[in-house]
PDBML (XML) file of the C-alpha atoms, coordinates in Angstrom:
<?xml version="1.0" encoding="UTF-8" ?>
<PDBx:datablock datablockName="MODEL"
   xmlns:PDBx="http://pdbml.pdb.org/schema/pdbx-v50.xsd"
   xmlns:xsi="http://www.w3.org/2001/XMLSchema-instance"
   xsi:schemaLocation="http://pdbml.pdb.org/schema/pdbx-v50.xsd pdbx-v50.xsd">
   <PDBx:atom_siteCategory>
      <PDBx:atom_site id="1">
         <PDBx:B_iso_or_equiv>0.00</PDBx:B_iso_or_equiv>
         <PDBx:Cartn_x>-69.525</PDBx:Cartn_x>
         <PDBx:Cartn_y>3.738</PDBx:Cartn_y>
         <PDBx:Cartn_z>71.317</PDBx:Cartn_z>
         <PDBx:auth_asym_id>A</PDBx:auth_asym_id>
         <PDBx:auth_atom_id>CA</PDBx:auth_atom_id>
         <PDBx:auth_comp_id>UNK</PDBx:auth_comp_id>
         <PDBx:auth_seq_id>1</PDBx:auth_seq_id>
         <PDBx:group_PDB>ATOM</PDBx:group_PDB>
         <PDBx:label_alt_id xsi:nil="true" />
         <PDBx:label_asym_id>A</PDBx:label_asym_id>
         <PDBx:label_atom_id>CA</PDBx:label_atom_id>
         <PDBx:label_comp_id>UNK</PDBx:label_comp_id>
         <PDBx:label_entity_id>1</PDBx:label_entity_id>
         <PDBx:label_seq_id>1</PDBx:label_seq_id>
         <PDBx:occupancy>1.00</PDBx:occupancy>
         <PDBx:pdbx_PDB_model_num>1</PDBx:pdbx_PDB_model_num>
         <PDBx:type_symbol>C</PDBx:type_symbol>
      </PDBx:atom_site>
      <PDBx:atom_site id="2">
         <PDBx:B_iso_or_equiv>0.00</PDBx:B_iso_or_equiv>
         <PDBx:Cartn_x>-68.426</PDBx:Cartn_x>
         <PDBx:Cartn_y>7.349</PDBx:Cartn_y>
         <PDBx:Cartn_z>70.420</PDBx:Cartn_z>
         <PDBx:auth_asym_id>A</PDBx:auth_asym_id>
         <PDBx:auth_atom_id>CA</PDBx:auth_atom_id>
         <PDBx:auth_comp_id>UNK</PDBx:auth_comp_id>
         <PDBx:auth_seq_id>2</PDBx:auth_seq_id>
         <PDBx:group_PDB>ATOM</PDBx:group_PDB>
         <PDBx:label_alt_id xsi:nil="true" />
         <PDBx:label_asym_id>A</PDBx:label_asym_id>
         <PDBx:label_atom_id>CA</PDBx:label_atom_id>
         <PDBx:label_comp_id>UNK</PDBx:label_comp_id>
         <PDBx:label_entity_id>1</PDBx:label_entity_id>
         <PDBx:label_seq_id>2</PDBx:label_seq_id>
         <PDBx:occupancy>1.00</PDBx:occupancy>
         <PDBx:pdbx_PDB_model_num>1</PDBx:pdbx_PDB_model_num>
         <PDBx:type_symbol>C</PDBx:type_symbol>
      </PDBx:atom_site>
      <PDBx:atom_site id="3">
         <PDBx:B_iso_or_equiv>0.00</PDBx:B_iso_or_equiv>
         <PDBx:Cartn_x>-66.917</PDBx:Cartn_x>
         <PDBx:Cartn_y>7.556</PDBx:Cartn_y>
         <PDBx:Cartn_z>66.769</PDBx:Cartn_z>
         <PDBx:auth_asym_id>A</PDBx:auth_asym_id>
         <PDBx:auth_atom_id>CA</PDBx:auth_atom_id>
         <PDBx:auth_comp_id>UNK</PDBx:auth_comp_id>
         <PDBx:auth_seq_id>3</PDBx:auth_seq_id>
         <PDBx:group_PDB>ATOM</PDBx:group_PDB>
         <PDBx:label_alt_id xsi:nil="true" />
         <PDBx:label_asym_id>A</PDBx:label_asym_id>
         <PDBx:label_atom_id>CA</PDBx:label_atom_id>
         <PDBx:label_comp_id>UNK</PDBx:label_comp_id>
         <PDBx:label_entity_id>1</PDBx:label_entity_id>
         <PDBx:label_seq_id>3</PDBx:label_seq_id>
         <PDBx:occupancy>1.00</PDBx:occupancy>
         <PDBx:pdbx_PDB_model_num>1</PDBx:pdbx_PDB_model_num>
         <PDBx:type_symbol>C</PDBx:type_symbol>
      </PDBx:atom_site>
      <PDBx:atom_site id="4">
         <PDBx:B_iso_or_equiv>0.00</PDBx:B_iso_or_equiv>
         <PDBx:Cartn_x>-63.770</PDBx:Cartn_x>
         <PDBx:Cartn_y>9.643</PDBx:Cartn_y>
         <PDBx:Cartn_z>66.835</PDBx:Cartn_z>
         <PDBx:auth_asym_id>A</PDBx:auth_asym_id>
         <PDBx:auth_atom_id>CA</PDBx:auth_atom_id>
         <PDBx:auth_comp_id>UNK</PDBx:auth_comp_id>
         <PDBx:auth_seq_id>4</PDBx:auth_seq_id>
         <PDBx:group_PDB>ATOM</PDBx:group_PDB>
         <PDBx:label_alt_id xsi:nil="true" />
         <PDBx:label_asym_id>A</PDBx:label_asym_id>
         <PDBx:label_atom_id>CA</PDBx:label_atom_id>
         <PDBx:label_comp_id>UNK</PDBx:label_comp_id>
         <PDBx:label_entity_id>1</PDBx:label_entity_id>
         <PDBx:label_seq_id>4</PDBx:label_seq_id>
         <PDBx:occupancy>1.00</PDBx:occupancy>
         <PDBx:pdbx_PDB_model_num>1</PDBx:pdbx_PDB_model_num>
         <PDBx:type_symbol>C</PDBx:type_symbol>
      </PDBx:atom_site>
      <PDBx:atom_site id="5">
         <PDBx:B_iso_or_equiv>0.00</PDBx:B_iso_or_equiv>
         <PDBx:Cartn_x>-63.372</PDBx:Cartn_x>
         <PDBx:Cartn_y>11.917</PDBx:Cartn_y>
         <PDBx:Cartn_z>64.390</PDBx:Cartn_z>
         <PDBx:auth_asym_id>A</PDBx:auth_asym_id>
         <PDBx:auth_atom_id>CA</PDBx:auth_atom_id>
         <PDBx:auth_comp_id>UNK</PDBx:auth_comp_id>
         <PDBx:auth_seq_id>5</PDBx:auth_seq_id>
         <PDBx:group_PDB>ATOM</PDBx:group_PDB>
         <PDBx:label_alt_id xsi:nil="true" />
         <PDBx:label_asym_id>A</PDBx:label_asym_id>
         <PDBx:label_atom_id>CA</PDBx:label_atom_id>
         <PDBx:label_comp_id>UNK</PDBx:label_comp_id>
         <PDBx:label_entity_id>1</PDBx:label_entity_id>
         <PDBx:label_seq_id>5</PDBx:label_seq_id>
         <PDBx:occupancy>1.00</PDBx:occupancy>
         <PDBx:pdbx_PDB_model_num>1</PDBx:pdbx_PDB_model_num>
         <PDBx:type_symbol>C</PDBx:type_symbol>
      </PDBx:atom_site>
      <PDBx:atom_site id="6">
         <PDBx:B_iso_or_equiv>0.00</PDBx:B_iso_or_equiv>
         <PDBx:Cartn_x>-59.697</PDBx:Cartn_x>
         <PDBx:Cartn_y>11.750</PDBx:Cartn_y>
         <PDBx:Cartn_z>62.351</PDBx:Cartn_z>
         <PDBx:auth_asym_id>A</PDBx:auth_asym_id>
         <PDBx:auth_atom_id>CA</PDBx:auth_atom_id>
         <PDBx:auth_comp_id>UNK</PDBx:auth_comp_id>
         <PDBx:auth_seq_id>6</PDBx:auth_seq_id>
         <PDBx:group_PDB>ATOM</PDBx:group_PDB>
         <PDBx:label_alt_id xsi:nil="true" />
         <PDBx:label_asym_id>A</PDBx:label_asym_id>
         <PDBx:label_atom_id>CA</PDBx:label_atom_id>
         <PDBx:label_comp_id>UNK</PDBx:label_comp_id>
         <PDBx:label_entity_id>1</PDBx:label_entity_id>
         <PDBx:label_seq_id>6</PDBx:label_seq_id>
         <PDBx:occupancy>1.00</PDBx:occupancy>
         <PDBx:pdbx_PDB_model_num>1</PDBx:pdbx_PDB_model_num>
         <PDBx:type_symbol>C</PDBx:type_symbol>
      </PDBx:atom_site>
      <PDBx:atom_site id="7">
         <PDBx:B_iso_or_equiv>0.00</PDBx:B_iso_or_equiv>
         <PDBx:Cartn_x>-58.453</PDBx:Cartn_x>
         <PDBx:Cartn_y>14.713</PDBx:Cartn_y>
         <PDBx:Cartn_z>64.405</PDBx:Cartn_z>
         <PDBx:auth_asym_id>A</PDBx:auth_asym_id>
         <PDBx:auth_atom_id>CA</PDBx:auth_atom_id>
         <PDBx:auth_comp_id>UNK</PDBx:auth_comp_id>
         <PDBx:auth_seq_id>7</PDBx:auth_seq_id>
         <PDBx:group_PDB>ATOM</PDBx:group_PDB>
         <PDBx:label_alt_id xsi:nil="true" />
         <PDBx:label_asym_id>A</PDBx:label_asym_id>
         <PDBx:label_atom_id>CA</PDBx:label_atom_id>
         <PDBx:label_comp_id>UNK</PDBx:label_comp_id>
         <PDBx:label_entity_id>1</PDBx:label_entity_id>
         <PDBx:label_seq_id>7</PDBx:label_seq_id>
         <PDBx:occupancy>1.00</PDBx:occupancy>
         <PDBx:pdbx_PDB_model_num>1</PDBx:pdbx_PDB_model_num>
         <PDBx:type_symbol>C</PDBx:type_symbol>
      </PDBx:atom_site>
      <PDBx:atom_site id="8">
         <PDBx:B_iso_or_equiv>0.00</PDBx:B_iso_or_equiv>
         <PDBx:Cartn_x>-58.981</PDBx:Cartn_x>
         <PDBx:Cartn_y>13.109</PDBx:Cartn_y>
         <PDBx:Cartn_z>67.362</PDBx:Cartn_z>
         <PDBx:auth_asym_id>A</PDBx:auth_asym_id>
         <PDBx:auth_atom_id>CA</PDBx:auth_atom_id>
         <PDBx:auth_comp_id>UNK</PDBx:auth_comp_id>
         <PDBx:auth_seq_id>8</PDBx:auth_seq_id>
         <PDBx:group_PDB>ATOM</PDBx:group_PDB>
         <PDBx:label_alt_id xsi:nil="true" />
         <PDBx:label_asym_id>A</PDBx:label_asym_id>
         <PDBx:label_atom_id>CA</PDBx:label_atom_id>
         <PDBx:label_comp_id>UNK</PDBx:label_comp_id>
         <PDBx:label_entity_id>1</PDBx:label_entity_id>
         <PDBx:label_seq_id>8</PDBx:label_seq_id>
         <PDBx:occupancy>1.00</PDBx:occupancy>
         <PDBx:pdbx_PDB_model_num>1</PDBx:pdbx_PDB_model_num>
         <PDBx:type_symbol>C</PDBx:type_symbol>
      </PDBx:atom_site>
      <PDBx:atom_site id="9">
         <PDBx:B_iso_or_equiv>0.00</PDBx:B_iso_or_equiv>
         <PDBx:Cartn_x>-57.990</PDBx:Cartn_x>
         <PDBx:Cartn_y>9.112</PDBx:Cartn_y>
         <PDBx:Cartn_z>66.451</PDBx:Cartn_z>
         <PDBx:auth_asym_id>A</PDBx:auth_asym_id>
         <PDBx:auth_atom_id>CA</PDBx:auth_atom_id>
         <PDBx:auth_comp_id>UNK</PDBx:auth_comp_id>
         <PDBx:auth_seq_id>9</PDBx:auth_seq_id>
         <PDBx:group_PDB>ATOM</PDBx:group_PDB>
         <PDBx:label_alt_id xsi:nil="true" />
         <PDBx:label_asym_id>A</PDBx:label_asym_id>
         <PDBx:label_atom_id>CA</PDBx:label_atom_id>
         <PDBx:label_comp_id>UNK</PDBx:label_comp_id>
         <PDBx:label_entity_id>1</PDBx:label_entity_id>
         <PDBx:label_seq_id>9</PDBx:label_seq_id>
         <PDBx:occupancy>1.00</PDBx:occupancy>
         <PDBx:pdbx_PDB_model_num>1</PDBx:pdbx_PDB_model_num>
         <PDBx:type_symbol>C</PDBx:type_symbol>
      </PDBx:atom_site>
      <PDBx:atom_site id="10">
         <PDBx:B_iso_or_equiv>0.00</PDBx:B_iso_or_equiv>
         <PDBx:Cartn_x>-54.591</PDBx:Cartn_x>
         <PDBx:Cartn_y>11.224</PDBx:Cartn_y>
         <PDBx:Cartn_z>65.631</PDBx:Cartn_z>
         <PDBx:auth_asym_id>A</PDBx:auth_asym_id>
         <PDBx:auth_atom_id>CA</PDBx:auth_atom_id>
         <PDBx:auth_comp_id>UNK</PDBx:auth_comp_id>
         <PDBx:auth_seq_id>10</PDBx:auth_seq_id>
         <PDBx:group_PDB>ATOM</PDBx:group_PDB>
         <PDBx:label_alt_id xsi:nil="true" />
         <PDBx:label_asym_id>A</PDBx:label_asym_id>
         <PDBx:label_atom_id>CA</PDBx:label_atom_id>
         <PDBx:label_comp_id>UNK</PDBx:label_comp_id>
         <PDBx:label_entity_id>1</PDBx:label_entity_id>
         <PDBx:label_seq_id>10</PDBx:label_seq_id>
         <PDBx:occupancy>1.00</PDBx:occupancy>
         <PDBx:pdbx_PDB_model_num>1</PDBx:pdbx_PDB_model_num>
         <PDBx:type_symbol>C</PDBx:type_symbol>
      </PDBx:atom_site>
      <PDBx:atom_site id="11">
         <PDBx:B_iso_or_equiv>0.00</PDBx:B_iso_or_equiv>
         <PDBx:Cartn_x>-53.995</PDBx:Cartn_x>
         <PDBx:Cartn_y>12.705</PDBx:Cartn_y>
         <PDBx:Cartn_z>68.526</PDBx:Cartn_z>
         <PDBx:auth_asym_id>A</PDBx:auth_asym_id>
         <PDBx:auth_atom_id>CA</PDBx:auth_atom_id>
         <PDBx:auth_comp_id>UNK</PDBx:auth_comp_id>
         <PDBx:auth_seq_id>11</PDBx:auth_seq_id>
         <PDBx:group_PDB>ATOM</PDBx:group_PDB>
         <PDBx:label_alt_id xsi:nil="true" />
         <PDBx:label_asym_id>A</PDBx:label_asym_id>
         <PDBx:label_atom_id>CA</PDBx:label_atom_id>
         <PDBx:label_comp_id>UNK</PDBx:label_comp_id>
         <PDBx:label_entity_id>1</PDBx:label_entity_id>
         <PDBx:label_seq_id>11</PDBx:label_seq_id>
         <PDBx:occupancy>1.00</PDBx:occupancy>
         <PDBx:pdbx_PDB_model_num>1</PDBx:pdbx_PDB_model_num>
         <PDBx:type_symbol>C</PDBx:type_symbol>
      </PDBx:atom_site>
      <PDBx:atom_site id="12">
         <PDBx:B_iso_or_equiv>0.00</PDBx:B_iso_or_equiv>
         <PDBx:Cartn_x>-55.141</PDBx:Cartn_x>
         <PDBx:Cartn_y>9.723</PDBx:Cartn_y>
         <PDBx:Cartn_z>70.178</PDBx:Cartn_z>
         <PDBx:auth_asym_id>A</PDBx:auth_asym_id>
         <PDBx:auth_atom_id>CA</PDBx:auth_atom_id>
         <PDBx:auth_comp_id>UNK</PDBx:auth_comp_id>
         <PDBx:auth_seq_id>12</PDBx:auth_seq_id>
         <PDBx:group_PDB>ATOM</PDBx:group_PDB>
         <PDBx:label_alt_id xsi:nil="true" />
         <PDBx:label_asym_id>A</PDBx:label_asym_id>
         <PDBx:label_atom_id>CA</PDBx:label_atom_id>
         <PDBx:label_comp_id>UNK</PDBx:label_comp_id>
         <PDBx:label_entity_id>1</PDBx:label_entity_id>
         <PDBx:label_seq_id>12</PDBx:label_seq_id>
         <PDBx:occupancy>1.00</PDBx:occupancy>
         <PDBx:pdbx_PDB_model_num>1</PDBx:pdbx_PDB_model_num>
         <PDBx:type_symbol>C</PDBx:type_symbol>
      </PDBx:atom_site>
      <PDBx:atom_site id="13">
         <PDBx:B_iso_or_equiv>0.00</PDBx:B_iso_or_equiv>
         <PDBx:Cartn_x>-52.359</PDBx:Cartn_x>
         <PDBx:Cartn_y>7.928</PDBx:Cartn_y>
         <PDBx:Cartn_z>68.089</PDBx:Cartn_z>
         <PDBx:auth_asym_id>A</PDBx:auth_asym_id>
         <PDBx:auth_atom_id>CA</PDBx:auth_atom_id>
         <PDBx:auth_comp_id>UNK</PDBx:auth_comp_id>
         <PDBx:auth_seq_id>13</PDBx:auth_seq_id>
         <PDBx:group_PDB>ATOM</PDBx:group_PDB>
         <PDBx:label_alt_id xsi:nil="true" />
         <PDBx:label_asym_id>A</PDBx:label_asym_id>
         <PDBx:label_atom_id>CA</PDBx:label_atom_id>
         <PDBx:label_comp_id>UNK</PDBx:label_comp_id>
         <PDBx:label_entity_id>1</PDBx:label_entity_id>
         <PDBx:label_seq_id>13</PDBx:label_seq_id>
         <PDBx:occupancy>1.00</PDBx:occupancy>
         <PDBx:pdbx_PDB_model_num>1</PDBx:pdbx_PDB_model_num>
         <PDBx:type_symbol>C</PDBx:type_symbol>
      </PDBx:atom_site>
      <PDBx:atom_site id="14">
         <PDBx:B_iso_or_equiv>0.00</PDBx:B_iso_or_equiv>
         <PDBx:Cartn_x>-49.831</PDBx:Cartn_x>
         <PDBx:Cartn_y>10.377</PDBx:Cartn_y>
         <PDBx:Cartn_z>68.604</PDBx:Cartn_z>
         <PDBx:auth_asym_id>A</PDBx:auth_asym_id>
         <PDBx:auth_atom_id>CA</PDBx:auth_atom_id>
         <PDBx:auth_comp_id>UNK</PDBx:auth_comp_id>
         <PDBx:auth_seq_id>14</PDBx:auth_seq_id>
         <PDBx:group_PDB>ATOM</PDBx:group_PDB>
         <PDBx:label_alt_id xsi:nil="true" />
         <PDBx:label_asym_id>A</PDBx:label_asym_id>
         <PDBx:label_atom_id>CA</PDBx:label_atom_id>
         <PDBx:label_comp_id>UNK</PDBx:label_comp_id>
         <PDBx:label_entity_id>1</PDBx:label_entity_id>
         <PDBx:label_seq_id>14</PDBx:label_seq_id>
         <PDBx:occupancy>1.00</PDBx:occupancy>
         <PDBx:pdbx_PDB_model_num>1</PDBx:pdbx_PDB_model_num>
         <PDBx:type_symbol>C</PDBx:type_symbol>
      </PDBx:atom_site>
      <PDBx:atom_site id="15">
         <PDBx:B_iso_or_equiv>0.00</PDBx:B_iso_or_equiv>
         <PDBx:Cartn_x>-49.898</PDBx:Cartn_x>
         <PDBx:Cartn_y>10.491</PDBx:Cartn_y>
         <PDBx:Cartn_z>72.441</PDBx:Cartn_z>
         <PDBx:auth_asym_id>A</PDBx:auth_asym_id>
         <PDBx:auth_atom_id>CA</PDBx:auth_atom_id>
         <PDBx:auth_comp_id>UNK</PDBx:auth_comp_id>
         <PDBx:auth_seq_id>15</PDBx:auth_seq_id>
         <PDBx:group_PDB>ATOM</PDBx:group_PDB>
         <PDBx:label_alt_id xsi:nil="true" />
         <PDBx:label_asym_id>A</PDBx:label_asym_id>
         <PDBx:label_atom_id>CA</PDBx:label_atom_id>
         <PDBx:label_comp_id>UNK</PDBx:label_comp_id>
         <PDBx:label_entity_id>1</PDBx:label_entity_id>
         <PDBx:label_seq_id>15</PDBx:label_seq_id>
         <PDBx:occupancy>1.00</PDBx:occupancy>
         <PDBx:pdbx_PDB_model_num>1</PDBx:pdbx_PDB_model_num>
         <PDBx:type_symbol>C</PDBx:type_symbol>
      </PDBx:atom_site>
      <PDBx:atom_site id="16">
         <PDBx:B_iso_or_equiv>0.00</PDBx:B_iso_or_equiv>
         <PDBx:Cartn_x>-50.303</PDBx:Cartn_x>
         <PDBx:Cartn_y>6.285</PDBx:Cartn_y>
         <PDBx:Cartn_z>72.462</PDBx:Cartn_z>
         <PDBx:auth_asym_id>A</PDBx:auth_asym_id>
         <PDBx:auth_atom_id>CA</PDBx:auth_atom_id>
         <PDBx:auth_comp_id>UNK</PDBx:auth_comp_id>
         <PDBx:auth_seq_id>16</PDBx:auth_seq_id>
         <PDBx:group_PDB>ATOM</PDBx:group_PDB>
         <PDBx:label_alt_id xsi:nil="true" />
         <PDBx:label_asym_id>A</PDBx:label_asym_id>
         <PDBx:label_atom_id>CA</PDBx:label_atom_id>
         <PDBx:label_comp_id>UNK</PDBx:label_comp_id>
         <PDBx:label_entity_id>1</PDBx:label_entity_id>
         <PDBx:label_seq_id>16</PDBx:label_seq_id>
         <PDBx:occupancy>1.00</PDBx:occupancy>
         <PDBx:pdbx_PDB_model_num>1</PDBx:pdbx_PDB_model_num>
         <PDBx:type_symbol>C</PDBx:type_symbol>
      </PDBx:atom_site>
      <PDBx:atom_site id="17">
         <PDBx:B_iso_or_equiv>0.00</PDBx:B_iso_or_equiv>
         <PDBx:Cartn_x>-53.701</PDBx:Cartn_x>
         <PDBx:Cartn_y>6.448</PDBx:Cartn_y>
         <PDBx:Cartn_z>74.229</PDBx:Cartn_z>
         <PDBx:auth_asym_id>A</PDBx:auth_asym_id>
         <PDBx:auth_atom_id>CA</PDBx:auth_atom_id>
         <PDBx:auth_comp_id>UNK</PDBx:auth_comp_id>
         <PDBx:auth_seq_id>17</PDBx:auth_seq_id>
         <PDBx:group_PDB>ATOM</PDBx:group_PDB>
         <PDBx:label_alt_id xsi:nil="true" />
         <PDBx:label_asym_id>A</PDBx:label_asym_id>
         <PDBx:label_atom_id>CA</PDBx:label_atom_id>
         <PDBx:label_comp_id>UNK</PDBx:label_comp_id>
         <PDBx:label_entity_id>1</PDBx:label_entity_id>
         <PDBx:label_seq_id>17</PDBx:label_seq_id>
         <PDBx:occupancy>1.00</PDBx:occupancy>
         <PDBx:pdbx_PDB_model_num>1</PDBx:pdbx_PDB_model_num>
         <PDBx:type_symbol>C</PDBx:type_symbol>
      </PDBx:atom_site>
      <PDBx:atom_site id="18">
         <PDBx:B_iso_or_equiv>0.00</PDBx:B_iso_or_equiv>
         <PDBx:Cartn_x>-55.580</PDBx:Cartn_x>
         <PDBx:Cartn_y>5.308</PDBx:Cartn_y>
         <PDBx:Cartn_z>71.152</PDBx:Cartn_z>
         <PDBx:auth_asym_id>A</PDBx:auth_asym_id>
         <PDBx:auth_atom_id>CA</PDBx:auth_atom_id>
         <PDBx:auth_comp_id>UNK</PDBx:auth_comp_id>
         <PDBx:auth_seq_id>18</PDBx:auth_seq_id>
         <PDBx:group_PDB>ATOM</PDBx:group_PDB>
         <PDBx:label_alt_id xsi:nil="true" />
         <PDBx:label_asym_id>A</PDBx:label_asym_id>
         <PDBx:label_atom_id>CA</PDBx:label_atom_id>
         <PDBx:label_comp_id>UNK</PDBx:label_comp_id>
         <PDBx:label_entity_id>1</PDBx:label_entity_id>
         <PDBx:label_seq_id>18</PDBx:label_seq_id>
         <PDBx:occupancy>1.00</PDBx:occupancy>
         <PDBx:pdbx_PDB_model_num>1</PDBx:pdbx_PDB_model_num>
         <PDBx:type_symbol>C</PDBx:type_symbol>
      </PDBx:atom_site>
      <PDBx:atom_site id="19">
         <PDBx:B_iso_or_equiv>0.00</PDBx:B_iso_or_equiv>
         <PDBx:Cartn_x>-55.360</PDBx:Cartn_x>
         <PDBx:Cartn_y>3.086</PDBx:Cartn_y>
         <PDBx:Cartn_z>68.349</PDBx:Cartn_z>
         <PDBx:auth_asym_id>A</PDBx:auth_asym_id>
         <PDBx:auth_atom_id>CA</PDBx:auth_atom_id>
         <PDBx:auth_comp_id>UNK</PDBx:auth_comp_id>
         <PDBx:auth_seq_id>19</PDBx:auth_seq_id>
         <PDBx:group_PDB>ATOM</PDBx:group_PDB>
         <PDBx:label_alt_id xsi:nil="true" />
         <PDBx:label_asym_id>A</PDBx:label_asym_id>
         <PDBx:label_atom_id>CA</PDBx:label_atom_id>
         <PDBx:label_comp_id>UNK</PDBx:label_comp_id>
         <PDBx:label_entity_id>1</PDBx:label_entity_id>
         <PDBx:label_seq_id>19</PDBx:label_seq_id>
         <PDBx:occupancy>1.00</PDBx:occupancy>
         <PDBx:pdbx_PDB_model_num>1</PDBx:pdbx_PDB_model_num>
         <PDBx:type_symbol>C</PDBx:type_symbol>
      </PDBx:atom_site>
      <PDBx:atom_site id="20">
         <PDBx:B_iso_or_equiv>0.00</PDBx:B_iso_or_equiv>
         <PDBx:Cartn_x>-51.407</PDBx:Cartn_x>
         <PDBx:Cartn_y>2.054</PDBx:Cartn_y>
         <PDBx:Cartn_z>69.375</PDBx:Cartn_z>
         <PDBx:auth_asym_id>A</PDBx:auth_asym_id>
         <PDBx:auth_atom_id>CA</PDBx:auth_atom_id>
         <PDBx:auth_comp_id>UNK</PDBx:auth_comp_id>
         <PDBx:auth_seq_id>20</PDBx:auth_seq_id>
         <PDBx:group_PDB>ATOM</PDBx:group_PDB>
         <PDBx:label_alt_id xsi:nil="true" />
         <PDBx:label_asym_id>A</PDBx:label_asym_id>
         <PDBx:label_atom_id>CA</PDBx:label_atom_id>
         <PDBx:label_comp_id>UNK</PDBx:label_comp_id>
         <PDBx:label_entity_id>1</PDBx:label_entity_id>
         <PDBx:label_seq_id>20</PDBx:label_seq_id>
         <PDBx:occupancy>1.00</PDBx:occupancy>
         <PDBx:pdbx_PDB_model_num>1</PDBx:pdbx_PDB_model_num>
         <PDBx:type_symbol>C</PDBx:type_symbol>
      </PDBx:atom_site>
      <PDBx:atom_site id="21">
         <PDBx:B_iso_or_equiv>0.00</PDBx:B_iso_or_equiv>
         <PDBx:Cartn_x>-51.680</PDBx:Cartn_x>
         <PDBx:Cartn_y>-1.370</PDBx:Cartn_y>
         <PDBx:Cartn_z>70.988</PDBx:Cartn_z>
         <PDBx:auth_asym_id>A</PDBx:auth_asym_id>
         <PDBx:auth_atom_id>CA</PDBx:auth_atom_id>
         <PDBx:auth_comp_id>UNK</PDBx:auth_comp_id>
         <PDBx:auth_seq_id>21</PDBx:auth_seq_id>
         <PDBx:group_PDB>ATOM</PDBx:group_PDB>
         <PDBx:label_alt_id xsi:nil="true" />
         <PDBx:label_asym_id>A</PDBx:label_asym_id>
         <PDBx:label_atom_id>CA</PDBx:label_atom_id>
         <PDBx:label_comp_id>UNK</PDBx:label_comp_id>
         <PDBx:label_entity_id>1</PDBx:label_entity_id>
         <PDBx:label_seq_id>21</PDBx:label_seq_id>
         <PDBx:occupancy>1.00</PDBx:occupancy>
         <PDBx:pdbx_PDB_model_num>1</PDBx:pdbx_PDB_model_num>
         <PDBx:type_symbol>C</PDBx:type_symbol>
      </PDBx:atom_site>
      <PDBx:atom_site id="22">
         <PDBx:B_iso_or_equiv>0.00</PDBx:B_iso_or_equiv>
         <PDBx:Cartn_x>-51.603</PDBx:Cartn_x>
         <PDBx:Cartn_y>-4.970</PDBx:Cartn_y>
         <PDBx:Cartn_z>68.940</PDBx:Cartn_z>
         <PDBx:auth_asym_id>A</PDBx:auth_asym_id>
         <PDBx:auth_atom_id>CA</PDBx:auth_atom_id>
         <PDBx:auth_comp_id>UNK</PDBx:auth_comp_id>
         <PDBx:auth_seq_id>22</PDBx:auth_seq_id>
         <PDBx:group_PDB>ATOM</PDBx:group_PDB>
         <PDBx:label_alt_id xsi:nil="true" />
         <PDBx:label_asym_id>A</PDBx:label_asym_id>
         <PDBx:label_atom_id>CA</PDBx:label_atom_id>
         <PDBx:label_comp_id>UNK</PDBx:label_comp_id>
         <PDBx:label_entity_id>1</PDBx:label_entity_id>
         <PDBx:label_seq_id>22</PDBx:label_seq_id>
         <PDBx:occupancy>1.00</PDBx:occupancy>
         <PDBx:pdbx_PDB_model_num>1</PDBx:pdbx_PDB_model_num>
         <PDBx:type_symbol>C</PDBx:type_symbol>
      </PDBx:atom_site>
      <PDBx:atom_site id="23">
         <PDBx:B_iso_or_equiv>0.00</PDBx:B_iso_or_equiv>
         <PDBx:Cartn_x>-52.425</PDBx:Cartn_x>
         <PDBx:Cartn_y>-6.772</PDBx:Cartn_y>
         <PDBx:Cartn_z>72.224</PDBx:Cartn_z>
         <PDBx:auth_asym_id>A</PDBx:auth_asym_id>
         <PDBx:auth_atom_id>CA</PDBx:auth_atom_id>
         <PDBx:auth_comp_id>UNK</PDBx:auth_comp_id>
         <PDBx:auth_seq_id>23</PDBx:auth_seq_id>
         <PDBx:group_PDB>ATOM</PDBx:group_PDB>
         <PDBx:label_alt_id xsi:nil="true" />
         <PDBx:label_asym_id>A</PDBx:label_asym_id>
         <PDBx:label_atom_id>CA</PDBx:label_atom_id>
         <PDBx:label_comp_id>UNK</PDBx:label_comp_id>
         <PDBx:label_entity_id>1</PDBx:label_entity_id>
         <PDBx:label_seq_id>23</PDBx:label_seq_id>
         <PDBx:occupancy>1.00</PDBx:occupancy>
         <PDBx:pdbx_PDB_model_num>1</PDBx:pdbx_PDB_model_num>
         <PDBx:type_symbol>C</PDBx:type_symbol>
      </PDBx:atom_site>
      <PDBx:atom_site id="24">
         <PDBx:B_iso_or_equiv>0.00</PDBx:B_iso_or_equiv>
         <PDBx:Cartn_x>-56.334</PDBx:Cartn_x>
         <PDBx:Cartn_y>-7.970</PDBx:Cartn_y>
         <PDBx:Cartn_z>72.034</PDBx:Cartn_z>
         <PDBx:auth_asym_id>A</PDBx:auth_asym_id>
         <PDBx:auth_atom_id>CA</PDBx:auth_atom_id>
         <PDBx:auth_comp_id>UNK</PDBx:auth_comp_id>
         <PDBx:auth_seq_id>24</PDBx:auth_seq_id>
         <PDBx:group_PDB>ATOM</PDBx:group_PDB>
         <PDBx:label_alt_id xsi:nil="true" />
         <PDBx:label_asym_id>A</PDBx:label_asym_id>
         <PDBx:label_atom_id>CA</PDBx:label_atom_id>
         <PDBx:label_comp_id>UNK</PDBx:label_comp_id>
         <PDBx:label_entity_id>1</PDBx:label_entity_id>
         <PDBx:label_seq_id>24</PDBx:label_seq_id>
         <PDBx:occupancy>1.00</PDBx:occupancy>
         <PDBx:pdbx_PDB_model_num>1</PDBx:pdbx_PDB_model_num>
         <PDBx:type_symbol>C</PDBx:type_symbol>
      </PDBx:atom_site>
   </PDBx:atom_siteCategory>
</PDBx:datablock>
């Protein structure tokens, strides 16, 4: 239950690994 810093929730974003998907 790591909290991502804003850096990485970015990245995460960016790449699609993190943050991207709608589906539950």
């Amino acid at each position: 239950a790591e909290i991502k810093s804003g850096i990485r929730r970015l990245i995460g974003w960016f790449c699609g690994m993190d943050g991207g998907s709608q589906t539950p």
